[in-house]
PDB file of N, CA and C in Angstrom:
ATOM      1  N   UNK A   1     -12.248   7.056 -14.913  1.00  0.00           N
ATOM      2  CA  UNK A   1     -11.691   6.767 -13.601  1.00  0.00           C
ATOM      3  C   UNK A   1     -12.051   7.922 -12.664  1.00  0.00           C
ATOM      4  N   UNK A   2     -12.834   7.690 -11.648  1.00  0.00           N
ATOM      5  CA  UNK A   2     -12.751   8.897 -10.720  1.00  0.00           C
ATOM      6  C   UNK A   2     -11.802   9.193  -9.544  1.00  0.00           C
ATOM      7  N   UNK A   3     -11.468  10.064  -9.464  1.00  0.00           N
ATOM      8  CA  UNK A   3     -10.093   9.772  -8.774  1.00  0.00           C
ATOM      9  C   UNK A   3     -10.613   9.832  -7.111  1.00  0.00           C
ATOM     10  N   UNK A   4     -12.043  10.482  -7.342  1.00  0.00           N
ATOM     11  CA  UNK A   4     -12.243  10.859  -5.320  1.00  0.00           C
ATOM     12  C   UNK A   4     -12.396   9.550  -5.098  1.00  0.00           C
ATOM     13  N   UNK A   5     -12.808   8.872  -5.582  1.00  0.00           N
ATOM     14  CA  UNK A   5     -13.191   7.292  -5.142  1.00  0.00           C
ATOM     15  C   UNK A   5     -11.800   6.696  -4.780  1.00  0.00           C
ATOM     16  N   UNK A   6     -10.576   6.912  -6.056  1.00  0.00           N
ATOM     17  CA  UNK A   6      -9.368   6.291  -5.598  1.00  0.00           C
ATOM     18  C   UNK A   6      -8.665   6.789  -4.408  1.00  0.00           C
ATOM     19  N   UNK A   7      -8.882   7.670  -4.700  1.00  0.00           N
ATOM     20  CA  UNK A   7      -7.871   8.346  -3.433  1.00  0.00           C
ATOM     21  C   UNK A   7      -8.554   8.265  -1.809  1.00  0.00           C
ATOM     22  N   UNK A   8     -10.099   7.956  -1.834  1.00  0.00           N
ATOM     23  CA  UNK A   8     -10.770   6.820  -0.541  1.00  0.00           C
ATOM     24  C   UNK A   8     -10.473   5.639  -0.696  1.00  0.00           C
ATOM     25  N   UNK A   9     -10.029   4.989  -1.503  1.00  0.00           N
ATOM     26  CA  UNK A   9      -9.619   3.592  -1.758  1.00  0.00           C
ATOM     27  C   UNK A   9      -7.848   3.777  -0.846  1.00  0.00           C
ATOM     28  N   UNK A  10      -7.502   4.812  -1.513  1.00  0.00           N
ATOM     29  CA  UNK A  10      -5.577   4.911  -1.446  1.00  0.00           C
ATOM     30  C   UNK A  10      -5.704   5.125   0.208  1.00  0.00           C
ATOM     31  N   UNK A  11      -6.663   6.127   1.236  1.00  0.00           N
ATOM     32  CA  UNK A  11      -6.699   6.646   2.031  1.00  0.00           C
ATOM     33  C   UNK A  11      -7.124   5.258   3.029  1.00  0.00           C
ATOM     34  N   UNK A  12      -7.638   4.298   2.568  1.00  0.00           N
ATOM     35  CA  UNK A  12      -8.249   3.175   3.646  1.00  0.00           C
ATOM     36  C   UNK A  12      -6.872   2.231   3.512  1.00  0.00           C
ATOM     37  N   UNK A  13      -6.600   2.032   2.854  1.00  0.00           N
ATOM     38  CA  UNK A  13      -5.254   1.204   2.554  1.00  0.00           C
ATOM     39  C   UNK A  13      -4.353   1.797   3.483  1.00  0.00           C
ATOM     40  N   UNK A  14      -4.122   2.999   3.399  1.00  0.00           N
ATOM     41  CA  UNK A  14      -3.171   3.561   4.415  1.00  0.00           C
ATOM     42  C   UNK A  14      -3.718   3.209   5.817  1.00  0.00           C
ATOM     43  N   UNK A  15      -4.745   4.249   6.058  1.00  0.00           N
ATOM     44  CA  UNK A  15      -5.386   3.902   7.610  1.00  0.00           C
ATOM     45  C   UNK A  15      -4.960   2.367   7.993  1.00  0.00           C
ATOM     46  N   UNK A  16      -5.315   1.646   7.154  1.00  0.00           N
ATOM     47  CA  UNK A  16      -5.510  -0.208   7.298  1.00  0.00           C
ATOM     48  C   UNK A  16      -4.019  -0.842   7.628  1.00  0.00           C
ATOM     49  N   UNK A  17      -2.904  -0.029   6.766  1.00  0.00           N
ATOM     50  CA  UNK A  17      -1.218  -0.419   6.785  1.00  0.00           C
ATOM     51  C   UNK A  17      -1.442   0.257   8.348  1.00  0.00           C
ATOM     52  N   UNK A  18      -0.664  -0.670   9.350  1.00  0.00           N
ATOM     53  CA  UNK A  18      -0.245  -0.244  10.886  1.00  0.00           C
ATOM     54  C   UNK A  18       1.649  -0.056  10.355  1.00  0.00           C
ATOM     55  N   UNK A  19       2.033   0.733  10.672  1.00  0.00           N
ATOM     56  CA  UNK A  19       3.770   0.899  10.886  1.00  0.00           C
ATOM     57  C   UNK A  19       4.204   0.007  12.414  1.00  0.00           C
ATOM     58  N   UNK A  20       5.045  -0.719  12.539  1.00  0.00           N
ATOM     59  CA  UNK A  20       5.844  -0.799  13.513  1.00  0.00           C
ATOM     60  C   UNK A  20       7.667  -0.171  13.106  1.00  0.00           C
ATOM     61  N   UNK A  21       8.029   0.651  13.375  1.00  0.00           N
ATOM     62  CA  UNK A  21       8.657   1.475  13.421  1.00  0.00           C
ATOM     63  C   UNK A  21      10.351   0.293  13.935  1.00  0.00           C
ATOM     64  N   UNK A  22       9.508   0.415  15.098  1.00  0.00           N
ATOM     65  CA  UNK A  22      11.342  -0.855  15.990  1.00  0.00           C
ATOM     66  C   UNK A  22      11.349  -1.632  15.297  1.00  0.00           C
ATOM     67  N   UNK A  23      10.645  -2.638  14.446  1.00  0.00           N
ATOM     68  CA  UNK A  23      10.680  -3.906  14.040  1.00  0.00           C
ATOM     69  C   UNK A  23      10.774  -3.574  12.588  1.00  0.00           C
ATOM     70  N   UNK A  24      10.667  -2.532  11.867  1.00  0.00           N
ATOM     71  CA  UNK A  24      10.764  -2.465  10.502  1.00  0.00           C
ATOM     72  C   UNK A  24      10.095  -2.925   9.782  1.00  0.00           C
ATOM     73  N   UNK A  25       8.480  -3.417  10.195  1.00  0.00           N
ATOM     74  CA  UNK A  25       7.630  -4.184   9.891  1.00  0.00           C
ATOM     75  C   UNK A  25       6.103  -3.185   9.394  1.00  0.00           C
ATOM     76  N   UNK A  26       5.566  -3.432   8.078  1.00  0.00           N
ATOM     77  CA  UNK A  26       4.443  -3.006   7.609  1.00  0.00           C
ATOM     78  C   UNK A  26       3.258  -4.055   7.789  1.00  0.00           C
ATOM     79  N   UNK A  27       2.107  -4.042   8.365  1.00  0.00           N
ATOM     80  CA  UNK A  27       0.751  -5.084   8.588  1.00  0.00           C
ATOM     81  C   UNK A  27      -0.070  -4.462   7.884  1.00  0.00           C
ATOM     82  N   UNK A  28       0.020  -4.940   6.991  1.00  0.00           N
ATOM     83  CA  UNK A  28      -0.983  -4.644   5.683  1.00  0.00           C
ATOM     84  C   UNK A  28      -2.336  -5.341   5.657  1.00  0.00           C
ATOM     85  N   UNK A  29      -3.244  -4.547   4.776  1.00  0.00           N
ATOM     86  CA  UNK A  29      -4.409  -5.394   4.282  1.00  0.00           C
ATOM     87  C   UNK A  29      -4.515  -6.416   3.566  1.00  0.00           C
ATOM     88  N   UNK A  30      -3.298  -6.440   2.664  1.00  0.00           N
ATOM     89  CA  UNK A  30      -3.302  -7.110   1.492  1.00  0.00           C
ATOM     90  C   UNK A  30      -2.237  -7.906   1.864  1.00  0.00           C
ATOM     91  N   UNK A  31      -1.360  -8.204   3.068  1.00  0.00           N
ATOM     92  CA  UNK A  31      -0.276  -9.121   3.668  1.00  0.00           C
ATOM     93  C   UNK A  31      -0.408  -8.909   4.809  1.00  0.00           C
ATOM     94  N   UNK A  32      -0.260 -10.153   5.696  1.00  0.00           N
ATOM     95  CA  UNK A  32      -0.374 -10.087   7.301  1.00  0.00           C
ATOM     96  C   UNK A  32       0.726  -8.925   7.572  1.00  0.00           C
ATOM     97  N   UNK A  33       2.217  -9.260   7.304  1.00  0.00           N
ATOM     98  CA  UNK A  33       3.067  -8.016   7.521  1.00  0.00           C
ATOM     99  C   UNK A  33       4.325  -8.438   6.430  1.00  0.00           C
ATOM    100  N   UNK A  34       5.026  -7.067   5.935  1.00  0.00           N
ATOM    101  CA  UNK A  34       6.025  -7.049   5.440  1.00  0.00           C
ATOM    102  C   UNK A  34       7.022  -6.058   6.194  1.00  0.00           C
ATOM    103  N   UNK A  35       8.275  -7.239   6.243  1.00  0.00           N
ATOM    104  CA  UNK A  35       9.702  -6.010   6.492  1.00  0.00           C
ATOM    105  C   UNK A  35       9.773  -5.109   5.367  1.00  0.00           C
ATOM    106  N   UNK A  36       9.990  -3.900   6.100  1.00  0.00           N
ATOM    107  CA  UNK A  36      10.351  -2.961   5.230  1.00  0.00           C
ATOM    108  C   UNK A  36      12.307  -2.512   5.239  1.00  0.00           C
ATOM    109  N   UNK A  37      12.666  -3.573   5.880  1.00  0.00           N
ATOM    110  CA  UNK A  37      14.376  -2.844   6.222  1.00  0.00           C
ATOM    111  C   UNK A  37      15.115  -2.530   4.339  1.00  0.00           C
ATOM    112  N   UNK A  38      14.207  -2.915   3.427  1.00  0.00           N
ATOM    113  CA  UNK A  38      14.537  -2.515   2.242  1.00  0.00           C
ATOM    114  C   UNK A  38      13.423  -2.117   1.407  1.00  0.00           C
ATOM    115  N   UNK A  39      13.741  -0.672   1.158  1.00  0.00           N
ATOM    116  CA  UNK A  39      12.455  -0.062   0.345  1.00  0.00           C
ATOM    117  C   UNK A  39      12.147  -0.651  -1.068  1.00  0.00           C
ATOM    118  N   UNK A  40      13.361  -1.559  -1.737  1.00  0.00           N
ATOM    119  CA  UNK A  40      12.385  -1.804  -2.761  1.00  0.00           C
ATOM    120  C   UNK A  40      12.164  -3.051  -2.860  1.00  0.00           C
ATOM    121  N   UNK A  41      12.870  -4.239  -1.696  1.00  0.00           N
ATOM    122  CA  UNK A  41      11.990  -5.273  -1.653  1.00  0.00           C
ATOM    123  C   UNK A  41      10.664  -5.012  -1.490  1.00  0.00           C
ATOM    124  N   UNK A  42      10.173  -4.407   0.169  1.00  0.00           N
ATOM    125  CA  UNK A  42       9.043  -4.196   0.516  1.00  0.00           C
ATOM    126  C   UNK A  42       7.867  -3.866  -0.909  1.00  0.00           C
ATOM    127  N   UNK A  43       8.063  -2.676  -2.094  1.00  0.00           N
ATOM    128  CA  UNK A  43       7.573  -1.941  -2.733  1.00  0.00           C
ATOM    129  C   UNK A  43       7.540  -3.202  -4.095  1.00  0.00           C
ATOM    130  N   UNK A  44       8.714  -4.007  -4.273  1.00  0.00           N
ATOM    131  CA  UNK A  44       8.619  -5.029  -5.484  1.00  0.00           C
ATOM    132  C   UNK A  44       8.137  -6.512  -5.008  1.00  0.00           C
ATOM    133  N   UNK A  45       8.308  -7.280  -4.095  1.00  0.00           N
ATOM    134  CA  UNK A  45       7.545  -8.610  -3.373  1.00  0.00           C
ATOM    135  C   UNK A  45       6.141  -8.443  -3.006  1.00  0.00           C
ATOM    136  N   UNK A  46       5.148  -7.539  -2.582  1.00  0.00           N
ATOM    137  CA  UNK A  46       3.923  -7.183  -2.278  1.00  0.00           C
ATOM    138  C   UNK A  46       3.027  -6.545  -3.463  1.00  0.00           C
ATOM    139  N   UNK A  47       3.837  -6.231  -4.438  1.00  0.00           N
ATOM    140  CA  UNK A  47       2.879  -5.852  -5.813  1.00  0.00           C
ATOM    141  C   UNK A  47       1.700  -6.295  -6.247  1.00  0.00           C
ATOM    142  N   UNK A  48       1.931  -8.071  -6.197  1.00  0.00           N
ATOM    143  CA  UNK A  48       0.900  -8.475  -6.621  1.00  0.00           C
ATOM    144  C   UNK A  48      -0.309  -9.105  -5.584  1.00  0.00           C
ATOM    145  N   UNK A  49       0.538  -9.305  -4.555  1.00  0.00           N
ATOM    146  CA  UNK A  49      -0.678  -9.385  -3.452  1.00  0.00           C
ATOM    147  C   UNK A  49      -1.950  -8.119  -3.517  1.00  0.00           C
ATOM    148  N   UNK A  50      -0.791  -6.642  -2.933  1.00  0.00           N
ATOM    149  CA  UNK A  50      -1.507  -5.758  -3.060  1.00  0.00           C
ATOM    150  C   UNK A  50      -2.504  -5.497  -4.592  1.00  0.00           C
ATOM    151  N   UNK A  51      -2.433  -5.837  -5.588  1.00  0.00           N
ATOM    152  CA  UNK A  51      -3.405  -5.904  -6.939  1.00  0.00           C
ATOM    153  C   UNK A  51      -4.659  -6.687  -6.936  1.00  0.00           C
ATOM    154  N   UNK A  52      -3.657  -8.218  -6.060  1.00  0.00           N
ATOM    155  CA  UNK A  52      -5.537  -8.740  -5.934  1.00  0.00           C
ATOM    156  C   UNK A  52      -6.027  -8.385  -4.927  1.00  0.00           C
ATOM    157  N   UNK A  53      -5.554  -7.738  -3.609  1.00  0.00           N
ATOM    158  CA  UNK A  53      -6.467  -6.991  -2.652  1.00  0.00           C
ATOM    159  C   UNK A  53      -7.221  -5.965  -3.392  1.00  0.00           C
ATOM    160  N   UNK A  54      -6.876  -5.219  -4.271  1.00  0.00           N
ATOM    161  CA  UNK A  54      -7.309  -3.805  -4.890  1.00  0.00           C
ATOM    162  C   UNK A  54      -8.897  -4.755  -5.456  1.00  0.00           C
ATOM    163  N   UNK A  55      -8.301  -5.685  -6.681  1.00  0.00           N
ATOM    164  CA  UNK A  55      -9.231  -6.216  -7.264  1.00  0.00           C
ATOM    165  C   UNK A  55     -10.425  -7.164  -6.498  1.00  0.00           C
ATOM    166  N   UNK A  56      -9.941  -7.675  -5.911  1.00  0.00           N
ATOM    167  CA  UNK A  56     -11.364  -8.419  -5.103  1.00  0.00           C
ATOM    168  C   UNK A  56     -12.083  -7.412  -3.859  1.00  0.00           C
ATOM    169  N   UNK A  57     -11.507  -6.649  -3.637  1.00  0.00           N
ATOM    170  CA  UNK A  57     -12.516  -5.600  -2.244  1.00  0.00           C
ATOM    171  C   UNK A  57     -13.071  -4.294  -2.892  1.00  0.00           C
ATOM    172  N   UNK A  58     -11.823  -3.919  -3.986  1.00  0.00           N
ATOM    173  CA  UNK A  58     -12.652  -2.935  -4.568  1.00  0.00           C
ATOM    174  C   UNK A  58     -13.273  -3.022  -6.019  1.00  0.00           C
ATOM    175  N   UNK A  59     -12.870  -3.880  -6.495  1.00  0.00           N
ATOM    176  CA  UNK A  59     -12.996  -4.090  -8.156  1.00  0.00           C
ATOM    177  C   UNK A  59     -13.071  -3.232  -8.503  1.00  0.00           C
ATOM    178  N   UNK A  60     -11.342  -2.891  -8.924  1.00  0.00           N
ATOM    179  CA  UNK A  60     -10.559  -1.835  -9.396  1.00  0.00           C
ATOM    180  C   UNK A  60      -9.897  -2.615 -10.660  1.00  0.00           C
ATOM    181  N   UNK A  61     -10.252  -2.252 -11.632  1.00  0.00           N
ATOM    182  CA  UNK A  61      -8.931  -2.203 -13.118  1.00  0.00           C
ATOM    183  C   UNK A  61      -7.335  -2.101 -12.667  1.00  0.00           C
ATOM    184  N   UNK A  62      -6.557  -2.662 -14.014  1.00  0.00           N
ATOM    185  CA  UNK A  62      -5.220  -2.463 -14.046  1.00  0.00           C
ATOM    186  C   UNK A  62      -5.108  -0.617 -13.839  1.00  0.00           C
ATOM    187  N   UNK A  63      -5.477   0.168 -14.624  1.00  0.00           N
ATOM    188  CA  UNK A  63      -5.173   1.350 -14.382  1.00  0.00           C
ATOM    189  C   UNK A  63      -5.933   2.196 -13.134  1.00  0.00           C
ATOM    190  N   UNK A  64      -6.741   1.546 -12.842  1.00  0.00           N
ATOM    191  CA  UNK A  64      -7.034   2.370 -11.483  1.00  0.00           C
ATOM    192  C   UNK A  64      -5.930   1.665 -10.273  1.00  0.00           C
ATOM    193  N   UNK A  65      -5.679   0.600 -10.336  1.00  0.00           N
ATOM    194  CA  UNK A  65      -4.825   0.050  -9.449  1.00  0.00           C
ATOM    195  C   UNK A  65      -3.385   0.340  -9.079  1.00  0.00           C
ATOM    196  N   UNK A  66      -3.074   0.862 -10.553  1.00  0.00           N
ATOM    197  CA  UNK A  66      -1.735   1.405 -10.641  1.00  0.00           C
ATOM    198  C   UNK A  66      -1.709   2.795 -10.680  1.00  0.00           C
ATOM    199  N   UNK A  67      -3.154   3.709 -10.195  1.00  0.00           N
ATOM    200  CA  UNK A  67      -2.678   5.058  -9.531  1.00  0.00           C
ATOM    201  C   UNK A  67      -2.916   4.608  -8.025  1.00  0.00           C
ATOM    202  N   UNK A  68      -3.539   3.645  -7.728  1.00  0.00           N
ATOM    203  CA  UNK A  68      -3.919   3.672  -6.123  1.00  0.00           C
ATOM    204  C   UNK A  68      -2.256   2.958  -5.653  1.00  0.00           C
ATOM    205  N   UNK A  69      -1.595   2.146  -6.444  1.00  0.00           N
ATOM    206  CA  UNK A  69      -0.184   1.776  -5.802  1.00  0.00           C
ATOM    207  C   UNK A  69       0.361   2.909  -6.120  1.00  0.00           C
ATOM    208  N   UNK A  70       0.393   3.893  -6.985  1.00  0.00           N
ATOM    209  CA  UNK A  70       1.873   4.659  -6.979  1.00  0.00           C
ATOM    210  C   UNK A  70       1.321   5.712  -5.505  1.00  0.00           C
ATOM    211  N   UNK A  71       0.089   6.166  -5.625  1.00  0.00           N
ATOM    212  CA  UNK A  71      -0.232   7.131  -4.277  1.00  0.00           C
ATOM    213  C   UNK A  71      -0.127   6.119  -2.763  1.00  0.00           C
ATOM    214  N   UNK A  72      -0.001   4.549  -2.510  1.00  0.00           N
ATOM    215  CA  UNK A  72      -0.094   4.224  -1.637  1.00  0.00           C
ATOM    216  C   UNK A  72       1.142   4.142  -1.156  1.00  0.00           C
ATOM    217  N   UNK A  73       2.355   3.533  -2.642  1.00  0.00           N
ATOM    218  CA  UNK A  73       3.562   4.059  -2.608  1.00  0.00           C
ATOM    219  C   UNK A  73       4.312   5.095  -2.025  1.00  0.00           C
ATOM    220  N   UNK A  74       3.584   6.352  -2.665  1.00  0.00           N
ATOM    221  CA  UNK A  74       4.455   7.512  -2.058  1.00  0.00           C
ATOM    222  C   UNK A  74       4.307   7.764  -0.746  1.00  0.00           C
ATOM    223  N   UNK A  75       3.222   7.409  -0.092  1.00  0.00           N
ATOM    224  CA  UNK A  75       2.463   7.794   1.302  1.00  0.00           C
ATOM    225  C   UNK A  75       3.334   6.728   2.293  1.00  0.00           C
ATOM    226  N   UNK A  76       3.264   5.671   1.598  1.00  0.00           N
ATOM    227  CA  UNK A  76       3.829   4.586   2.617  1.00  0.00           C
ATOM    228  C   UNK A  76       6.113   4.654   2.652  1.00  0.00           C
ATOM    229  N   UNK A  77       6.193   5.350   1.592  1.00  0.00           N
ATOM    230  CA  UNK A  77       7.688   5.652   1.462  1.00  0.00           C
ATOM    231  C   UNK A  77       8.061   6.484   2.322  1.00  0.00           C
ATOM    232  N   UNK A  78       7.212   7.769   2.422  1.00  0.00           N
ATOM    233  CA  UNK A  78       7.199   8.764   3.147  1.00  0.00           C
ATOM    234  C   UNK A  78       7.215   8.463   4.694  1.00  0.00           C
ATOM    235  N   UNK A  79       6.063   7.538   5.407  1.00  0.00           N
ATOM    236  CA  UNK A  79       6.238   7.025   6.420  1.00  0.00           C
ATOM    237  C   UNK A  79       7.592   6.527   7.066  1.00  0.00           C
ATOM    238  N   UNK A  80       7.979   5.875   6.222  1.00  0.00           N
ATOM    239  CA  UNK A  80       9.132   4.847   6.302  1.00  0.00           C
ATOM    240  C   UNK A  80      10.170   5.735   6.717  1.00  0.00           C
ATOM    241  N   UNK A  81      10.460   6.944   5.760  1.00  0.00           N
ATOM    242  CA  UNK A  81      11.965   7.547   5.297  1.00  0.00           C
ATOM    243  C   UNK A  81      11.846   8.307   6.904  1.00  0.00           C
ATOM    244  N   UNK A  82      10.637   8.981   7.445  1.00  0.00           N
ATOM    245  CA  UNK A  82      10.467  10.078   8.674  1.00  0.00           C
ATOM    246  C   UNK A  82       9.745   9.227   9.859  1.00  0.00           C
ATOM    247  N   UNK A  83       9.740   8.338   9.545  1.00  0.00           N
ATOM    248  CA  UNK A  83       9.045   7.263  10.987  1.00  0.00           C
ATOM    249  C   UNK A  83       7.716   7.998  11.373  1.00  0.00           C
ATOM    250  N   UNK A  84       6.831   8.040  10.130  1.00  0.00           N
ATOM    251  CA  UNK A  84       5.329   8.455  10.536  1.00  0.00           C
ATOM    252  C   UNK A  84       5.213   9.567  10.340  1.00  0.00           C
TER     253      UNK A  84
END
């Protein structure tokens, strides 16, 4: 697994997620948009969308996929908790 590749994979995913902040709303690559007014709906309902986005744009494996969600995870939690 190389990780510089994932972490340009983890880094476009982010760029690509827009925040709307007032509306509590994430516009994802891998979903037109998700409410985020609950961190672990948002993080448990989009799992598997976000897996086959990983797999069909990047053809990424189960284990490369599941370091690019836990780093897209923390990045996108972080957003959330400090509004950007």
């Amino acid at each position: 697994m190389d990780k510089r590749f994932l972490d340009k994979v983890v880094d476009m995913i982010v760029r690509e997620t827009e925040m709307d902040y007032e509306k509590e709303r994430a516009y994802t690559p891998f979903y037109s948009y998700i409410p985020y007014y609950s961190l672990s709906s948002f993080f448990y309902h989009y799992r598997s969308s976000f897996t086959k986005h990983c797999n069909n744009v990047y053809g990424l494996n189960i284990q490369e996929i599941e370091y690019v969600w836990e780093e897209y995870r923390r990045i996108i939690k972080d957003k959330i908790e400090n509004n950007g």
